[in-house]
Protein backbone atom coordinates (compact mmCIF):
# COMPACT_ATOMS: atom_id res chain seq x y z
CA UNK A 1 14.12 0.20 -0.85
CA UNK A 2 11.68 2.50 1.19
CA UNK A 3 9.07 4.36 -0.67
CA UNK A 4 6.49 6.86 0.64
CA UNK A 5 3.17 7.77 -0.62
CA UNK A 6 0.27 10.75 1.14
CA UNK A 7 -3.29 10.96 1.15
CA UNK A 8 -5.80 12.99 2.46
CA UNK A 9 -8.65 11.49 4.51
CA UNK A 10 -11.63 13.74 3.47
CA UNK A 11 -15.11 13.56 4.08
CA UNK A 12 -16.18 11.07 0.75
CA UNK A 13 -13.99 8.22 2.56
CA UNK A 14 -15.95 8.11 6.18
CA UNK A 15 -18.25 5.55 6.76
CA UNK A 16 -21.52 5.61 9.24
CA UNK A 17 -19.48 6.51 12.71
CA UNK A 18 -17.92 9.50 10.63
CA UNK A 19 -14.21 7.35 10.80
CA UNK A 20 -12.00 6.42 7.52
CA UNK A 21 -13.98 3.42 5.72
CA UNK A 22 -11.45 0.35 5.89
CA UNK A 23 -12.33 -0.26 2.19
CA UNK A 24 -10.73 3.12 0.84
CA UNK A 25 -7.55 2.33 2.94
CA UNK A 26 -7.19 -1.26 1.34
CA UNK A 27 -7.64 0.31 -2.26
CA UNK A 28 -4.54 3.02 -0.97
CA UNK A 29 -2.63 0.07 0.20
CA UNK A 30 -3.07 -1.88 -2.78
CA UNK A 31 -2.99 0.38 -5.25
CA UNK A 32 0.61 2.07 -3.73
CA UNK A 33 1.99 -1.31 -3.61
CA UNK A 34 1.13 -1.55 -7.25
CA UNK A 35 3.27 1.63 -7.88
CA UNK A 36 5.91 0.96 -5.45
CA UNK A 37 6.58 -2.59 -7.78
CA UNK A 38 5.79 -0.71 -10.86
CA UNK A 39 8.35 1.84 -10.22
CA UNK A 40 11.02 -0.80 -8.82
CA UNK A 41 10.52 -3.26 -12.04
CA UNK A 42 9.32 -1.18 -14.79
CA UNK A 43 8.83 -3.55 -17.20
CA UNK A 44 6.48 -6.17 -15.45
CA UNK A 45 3.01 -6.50 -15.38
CA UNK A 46 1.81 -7.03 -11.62
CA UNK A 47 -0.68 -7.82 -10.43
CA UNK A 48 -2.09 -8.55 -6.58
CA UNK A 49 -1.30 -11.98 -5.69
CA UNK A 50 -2.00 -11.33 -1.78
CA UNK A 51 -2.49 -9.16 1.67
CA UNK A 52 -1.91 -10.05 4.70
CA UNK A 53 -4.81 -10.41 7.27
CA UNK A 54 -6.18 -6.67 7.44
CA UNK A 55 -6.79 -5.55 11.11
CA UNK A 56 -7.59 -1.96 12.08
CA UNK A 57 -6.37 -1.18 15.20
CA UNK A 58 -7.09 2.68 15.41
CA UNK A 59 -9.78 4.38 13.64
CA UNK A 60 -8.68 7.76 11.78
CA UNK A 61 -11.39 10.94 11.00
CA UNK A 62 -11.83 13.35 8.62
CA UNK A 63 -8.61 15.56 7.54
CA UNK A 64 -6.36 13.20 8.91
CA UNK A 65 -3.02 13.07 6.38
CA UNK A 66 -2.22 9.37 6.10
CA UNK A 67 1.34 8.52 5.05
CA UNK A 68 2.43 5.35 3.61
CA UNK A 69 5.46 3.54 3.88
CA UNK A 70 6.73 0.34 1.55
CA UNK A 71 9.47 -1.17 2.07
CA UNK A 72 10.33 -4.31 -0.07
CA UNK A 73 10.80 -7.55 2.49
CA UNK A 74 11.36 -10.48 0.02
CA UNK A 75 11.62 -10.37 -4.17
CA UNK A 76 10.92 -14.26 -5.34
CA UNK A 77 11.15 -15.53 -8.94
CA UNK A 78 7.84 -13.98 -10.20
CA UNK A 79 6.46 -11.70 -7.19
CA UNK A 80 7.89 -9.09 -5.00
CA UNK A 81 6.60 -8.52 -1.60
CA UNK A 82 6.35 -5.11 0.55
CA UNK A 83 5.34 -4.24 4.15
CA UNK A 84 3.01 -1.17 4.64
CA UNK A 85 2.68 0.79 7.55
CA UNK A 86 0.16 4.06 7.65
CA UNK A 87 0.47 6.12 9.98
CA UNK A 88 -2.16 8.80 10.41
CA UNK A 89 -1.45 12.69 11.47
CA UNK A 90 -3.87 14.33 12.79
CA UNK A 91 -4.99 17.96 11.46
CA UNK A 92 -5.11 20.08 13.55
CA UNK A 93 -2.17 18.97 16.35
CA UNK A 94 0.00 17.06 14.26
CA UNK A 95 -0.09 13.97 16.77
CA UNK A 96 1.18 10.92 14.59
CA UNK A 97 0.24 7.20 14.88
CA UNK A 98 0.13 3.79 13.28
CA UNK A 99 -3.29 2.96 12.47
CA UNK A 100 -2.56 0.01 9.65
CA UNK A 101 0.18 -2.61 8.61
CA UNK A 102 0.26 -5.28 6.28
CA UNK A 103 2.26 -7.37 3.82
CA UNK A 104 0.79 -7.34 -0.16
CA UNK A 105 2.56 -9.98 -2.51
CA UNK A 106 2.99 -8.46 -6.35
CA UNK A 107 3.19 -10.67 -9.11
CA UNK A 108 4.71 -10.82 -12.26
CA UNK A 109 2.54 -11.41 -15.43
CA UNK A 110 2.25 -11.96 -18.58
CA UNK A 111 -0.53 -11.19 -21.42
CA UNK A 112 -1.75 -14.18 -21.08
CA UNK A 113 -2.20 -14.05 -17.18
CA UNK A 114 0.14 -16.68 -16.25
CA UNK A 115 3.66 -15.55 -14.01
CA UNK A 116 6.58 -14.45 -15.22
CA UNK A 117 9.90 -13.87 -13.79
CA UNK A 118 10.78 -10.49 -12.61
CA UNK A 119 12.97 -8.39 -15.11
CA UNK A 120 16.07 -6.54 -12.73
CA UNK A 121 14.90 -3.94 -10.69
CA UNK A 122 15.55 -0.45 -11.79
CA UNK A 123 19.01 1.31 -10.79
CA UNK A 124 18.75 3.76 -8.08
């Protein structure tokens, strides 16, 4: 399963050098893989169990339109796992590239904090 998520890169998410701060893109990543499990097993509780060594390899500026794509690589006993690749589209020109990739590892839990097994994923 393949999901896709958008953003906006606008001028509250540059850092000094007037490029995308790498902290708002691992709070996009994160926070999409959260949906992305959400959405596939509705009625877990997940939370982050891990990400994949972050490295940058292209910066991205202001009014760039980031797109997000998850695809699920591995579903375990408790945790789910998807890959994420953003690539970046530059406004104007429309020239696209991948700026970003990594792995984040979802896990199941329960009120009390401890894992759970995952519940079927939803019908599509």
């Amino acid at each position: 399963m393949t999901m896709l998520f958008k953003t906006l890169v606008r001028a509250e998410h540059l850092n000094h050098n007037q490029c995308l701060f790498g902290g708002y893109m691992l709070l996009w990543v994160d926070e999409y893989a959260f949906i992305a499990a959400t959405e596939e097993f509705p009625s877990a509780r997940f939370v982050t169990r891990a990400m994949e060594a972050a490295a940058f390899e292209e910066s991205v500026s202001d009014g760039s339109i980031l797109t997000f794509q998850l695809e699920r690589v591995h579903a375990g006993t408790t945790s789910v796992t998807y890959l994420v690749t953003v690539i970046a589209t530059e406004v104007p020109g429309g020239t696209r590239r991948q700026v970003f990739q990594t792995k984040v590892t979802m896990c199941n839990v329960g009120p009390d904090g401890r894992k759970r097994p995952l519940p079927q994923p939803r019908e599509t």
